[in-house]
C-alpha atoms as a PDB file:
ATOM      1  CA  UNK A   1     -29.981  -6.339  31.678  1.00  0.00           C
ATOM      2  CA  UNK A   2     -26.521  -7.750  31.591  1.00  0.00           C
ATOM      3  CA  UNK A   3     -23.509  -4.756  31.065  1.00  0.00           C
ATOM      4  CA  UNK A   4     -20.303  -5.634  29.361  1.00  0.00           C
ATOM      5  CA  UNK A   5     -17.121  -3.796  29.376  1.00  0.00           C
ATOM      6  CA  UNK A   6     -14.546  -3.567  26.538  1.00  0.00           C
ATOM      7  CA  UNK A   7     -11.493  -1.521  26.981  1.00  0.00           C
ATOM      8  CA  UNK A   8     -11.031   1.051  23.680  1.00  0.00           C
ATOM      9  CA  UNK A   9      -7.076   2.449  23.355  1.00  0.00           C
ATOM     10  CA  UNK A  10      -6.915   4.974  20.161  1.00  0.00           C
ATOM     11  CA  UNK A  11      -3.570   7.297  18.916  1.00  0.00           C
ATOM     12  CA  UNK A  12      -1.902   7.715  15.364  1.00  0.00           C
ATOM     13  CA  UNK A  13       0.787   6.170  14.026  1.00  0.00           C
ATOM     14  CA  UNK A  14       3.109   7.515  10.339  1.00  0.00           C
ATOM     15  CA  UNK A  15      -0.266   9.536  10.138  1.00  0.00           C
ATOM     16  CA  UNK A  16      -2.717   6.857  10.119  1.00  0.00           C
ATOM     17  CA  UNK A  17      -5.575   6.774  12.993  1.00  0.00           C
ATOM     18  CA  UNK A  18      -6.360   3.452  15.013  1.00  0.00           C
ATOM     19  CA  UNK A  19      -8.190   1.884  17.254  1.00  0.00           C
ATOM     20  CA  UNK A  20      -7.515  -1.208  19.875  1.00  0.00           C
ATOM     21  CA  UNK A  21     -10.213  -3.049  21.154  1.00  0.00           C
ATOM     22  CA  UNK A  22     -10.326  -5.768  24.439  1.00  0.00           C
ATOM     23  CA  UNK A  23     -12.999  -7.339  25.947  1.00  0.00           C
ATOM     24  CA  UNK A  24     -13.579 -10.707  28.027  1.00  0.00           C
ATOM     25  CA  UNK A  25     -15.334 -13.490  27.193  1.00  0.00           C
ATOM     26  CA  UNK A  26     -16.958 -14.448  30.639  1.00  0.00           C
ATOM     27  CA  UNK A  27     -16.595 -19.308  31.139  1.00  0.00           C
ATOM     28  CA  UNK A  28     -19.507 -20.403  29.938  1.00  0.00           C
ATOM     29  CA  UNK A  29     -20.516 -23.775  28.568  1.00  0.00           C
ATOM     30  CA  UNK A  30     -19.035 -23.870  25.273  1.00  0.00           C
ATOM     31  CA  UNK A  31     -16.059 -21.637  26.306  1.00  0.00           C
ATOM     32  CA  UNK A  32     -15.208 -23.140  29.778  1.00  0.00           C
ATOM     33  CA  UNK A  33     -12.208 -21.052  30.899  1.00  0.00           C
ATOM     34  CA  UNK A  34     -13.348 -17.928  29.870  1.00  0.00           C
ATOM     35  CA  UNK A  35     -11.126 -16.203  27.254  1.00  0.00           C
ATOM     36  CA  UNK A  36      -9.253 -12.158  26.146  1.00  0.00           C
ATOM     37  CA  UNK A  37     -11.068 -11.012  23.098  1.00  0.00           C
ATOM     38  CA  UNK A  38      -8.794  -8.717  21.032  1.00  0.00           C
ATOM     39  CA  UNK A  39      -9.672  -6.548  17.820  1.00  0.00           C
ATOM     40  CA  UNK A  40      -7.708  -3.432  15.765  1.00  0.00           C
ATOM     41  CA  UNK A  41      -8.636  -1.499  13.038  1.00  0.00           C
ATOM     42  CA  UNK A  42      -7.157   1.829  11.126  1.00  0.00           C
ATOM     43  CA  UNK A  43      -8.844   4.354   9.580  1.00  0.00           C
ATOM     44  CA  UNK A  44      -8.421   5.305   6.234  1.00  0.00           C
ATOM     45  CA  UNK A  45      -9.288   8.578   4.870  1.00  0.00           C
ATOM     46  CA  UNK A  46     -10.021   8.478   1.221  1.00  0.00           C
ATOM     47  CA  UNK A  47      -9.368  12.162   0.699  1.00  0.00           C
ATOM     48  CA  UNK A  48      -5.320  11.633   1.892  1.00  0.00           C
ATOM     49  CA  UNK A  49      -5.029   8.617  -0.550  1.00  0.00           C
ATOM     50  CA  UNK A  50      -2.863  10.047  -3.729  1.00  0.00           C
ATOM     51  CA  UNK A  51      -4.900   9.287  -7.230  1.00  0.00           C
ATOM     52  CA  UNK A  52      -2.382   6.889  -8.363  1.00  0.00           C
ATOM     53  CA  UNK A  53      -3.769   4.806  -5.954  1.00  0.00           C
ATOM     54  CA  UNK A  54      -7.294   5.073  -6.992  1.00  0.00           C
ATOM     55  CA  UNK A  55      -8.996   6.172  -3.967  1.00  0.00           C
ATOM     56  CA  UNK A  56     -12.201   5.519  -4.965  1.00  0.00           C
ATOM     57  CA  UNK A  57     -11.637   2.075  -4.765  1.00  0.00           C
ATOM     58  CA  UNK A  58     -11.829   1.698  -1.569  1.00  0.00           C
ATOM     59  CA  UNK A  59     -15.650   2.879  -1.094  1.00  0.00           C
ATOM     60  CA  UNK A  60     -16.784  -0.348  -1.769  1.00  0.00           C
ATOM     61  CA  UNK A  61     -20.240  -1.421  -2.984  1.00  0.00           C
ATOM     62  CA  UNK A  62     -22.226  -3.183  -0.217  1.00  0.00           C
ATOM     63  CA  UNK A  63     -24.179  -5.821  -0.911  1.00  0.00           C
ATOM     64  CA  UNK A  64     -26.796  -6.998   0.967  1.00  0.00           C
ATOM     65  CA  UNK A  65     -26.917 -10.609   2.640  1.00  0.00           C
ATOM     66  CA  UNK A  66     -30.110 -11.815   4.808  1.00  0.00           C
ATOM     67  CA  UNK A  67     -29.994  -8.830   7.342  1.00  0.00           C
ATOM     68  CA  UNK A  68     -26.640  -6.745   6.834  1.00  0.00           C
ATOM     69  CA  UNK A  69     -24.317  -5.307   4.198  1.00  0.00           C
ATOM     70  CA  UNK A  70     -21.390  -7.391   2.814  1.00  0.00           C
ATOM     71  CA  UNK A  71     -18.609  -5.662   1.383  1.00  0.00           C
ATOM     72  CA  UNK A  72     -16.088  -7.382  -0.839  1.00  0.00           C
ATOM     73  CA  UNK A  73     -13.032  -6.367   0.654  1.00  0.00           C
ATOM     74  CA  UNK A  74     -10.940  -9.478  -0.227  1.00  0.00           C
ATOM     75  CA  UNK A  75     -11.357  -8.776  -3.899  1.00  0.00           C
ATOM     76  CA  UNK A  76      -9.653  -5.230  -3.252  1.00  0.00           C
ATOM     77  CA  UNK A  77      -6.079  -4.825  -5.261  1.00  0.00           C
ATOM     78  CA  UNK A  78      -4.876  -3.633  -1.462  1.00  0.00           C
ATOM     79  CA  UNK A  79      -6.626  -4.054   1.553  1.00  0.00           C
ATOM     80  CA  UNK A  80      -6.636  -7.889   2.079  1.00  0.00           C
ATOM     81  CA  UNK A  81      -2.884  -7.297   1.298  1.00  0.00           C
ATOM     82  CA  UNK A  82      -1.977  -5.893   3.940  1.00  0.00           C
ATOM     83  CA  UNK A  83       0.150  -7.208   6.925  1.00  0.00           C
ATOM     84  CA  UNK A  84      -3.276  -8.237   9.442  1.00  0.00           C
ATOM     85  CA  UNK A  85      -3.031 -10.006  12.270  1.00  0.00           C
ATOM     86  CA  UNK A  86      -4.352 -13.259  10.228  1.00  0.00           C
ATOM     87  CA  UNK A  87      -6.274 -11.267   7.389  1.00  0.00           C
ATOM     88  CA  UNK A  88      -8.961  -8.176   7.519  1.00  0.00           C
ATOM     89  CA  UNK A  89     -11.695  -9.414   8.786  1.00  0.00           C
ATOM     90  CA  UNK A  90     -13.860  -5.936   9.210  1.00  0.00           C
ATOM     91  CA  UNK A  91     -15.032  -3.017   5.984  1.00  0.00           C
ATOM     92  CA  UNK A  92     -17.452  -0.519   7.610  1.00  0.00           C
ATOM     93  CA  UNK A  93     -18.040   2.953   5.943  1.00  0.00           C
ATOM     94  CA  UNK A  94     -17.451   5.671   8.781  1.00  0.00           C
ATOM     95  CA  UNK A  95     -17.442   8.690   7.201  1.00  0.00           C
ATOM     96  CA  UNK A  96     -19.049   9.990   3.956  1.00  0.00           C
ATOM     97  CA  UNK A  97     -22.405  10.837   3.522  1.00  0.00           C
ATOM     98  CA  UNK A  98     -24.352  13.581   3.293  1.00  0.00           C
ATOM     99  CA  UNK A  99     -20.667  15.009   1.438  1.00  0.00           C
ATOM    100  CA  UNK A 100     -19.136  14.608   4.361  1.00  0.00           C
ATOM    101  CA  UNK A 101     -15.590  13.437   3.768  1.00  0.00           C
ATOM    102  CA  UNK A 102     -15.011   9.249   3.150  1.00  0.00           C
ATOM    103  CA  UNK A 103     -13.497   7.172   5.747  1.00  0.00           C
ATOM    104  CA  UNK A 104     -13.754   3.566   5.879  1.00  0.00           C
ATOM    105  CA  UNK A 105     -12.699   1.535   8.937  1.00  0.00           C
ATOM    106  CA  UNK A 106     -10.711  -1.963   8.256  1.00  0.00           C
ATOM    107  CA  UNK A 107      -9.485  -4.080  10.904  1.00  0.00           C
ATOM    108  CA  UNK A 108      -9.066  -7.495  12.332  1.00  0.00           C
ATOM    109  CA  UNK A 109      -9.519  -9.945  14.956  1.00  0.00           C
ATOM    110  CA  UNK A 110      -7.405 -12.536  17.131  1.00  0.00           C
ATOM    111  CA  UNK A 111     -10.220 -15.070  17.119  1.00  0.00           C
ATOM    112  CA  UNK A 112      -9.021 -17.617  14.722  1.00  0.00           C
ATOM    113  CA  UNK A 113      -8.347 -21.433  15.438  1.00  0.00           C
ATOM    114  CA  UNK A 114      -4.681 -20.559  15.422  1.00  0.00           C
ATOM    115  CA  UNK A 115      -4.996 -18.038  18.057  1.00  0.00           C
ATOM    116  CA  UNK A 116      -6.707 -20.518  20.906  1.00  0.00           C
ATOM    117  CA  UNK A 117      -4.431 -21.115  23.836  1.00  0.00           C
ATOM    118  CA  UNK A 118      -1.759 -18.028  22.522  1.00  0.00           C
ATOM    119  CA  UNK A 119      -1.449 -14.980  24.873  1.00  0.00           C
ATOM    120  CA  UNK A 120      -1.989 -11.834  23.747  1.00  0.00           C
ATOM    121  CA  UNK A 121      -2.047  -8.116  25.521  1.00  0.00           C
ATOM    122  CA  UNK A 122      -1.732  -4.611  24.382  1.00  0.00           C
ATOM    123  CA  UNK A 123       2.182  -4.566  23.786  1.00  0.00           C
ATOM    124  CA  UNK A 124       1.371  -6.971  21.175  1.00  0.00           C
ATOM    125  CA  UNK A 125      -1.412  -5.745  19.648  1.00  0.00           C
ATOM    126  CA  UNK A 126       0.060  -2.205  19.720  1.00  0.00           C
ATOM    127  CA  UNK A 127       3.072  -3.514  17.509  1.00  0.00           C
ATOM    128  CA  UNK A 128       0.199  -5.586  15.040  1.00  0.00           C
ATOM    129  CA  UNK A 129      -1.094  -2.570  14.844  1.00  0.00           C
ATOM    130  CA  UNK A 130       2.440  -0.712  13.697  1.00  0.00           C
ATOM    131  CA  UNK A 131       3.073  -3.778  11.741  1.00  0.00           C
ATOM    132  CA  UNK A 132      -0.678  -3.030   9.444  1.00  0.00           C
ATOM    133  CA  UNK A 133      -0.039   0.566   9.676  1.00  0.00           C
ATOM    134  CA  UNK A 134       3.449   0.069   8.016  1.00  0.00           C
ATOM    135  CA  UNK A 135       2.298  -2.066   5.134  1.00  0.00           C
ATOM    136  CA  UNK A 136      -0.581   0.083   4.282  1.00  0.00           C
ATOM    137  CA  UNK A 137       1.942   2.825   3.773  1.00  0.00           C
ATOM    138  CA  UNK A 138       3.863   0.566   1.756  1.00  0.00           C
ATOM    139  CA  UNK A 139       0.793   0.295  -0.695  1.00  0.00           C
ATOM    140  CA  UNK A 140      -0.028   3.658  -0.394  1.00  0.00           C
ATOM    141  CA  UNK A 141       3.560   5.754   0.565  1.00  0.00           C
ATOM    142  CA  UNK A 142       2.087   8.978  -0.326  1.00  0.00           C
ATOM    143  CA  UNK A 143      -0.882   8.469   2.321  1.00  0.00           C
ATOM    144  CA  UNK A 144      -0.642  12.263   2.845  1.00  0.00           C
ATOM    145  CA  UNK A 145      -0.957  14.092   6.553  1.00  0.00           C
ATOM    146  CA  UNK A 146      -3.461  16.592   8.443  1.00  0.00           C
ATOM    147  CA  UNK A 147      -1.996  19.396   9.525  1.00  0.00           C
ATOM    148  CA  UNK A 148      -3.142  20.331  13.197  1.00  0.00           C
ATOM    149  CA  UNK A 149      -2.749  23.848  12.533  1.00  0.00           C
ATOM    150  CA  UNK A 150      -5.154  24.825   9.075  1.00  0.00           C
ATOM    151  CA  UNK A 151      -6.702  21.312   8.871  1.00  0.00           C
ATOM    152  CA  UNK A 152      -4.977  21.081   5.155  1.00  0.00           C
ATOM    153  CA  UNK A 153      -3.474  17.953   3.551  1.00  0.00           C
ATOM    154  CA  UNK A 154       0.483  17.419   2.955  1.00  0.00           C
ATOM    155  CA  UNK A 155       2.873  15.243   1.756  1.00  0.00           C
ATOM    156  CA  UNK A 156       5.322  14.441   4.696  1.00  0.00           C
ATOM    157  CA  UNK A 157       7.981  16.058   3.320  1.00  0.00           C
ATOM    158  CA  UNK A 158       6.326  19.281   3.483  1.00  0.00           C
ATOM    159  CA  UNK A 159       6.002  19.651   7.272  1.00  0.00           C
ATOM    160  CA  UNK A 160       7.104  17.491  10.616  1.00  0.00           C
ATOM    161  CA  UNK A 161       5.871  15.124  12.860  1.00  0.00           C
ATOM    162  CA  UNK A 162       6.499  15.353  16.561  1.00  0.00           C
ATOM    163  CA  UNK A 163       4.361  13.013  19.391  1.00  0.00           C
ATOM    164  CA  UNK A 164       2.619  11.467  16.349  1.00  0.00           C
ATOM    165  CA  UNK A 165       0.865  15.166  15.086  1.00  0.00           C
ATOM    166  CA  UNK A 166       2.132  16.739  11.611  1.00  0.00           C
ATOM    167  CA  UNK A 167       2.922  20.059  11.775  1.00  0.00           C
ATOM    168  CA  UNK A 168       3.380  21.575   7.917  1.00  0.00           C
ATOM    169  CA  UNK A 169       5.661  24.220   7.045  1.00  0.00           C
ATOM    170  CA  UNK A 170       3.125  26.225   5.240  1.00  0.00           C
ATOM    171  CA  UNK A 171       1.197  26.841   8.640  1.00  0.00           C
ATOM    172  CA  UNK A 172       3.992  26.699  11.470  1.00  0.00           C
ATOM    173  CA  UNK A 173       6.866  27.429   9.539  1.00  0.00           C
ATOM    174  CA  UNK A 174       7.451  30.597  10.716  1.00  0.00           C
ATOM    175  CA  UNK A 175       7.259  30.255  14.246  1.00  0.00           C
ATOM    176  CA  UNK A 176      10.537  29.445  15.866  1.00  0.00           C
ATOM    177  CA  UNK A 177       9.974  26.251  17.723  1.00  0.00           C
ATOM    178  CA  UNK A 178       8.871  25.034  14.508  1.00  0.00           C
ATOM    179  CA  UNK A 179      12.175  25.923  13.501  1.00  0.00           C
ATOM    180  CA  UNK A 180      14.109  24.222  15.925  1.00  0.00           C
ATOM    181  CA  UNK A 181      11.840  20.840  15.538  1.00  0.00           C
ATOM    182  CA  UNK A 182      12.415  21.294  11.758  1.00  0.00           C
ATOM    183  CA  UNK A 183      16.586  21.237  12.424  1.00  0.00           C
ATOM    184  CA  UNK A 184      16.231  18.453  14.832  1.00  0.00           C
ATOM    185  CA  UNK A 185      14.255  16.009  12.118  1.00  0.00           C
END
């Protein structure tokens, strides 16, 4: 048995969770120098998308295609829109059976003819990933926030963010260092 490794980096960004993936690609015949393997995805919640946007939509209908599930995401109004690091390339359901609530998982890749020879490392990815992150909220500017404190959803503007985790004013609003964040926003 042969173990790989592959380094996983996660955090939040404008209140949308991702993930950052690296692995290496050892020299081998067809790849002779060996090679950095890069993916990111984000994770949308379906439950924070506003109506106008017609959540639904995005639990796509699989389809399936000799041994796995295809999933149509390119004929989506938004999610092949979005700024990707040369186009979504990954649709996986996460989240949303058995009632639970729906998340899907959408990402991308750096393994495209263009990227052979370029250099690539987290910095870059992480600001790919900001870059995605930002256009999704774009398409969806209402992409509401979970509050740490009662687990509730918000609109931004009713609550703060500080280190990347939304604190609303419903919950924390009357405690004073909530106070002094709010006056420093």
């Amino acid at each position: 048995m042969k173990l790989k490794k592959k380094e996983v980096w996660t955090g939040i960004y404008k209140g949308v969770s991702f993930e950052i993936n690296n692995w290496k690609v050892e020299p081998n015949t067809i790849d002779l120098n060996g090679r950095d393997c890069w993916t990111y995805y984000i994770f949308i919640h379906l439950d924070r998308i506003p109506v106008n946007n017609n959540p639904e939509s995005f639990w796509l209908e699989g389809k399936k295609e000799r041994n796995h599930i295809y999933y149509g995401y390119y004929n989506h109004e938004i999610l092949p829109n979005i700024d990707w690091h040369g186009g979504i390339t990954w649709y996986s359901k996460e989240s949303g059976f058995d009632d639970a609530n729906r998340v899907i998982k959408v990402g991308c890749d750096y393994s495209h003819s263009w990227d052979e020879g370029q250099y690539y490392d987290l910095d870059i990815v992480v600001n790919d990933v900001r870059n995605t992150i930002e256009s999704f909220k774009n398409f969806v500017p209402n992409y509401k926030y979970w509050c740490c404190g009662n687990g509730k959803l918000y609109d931004l503007k009713e609550g703060i963010v500080k280190n990347e985790q939304f604190y609303s004013r419903e919950y924390w609003g009357d405690k004073e260092w909530f106070n002094e964040l709010e006056l420093q926003s």
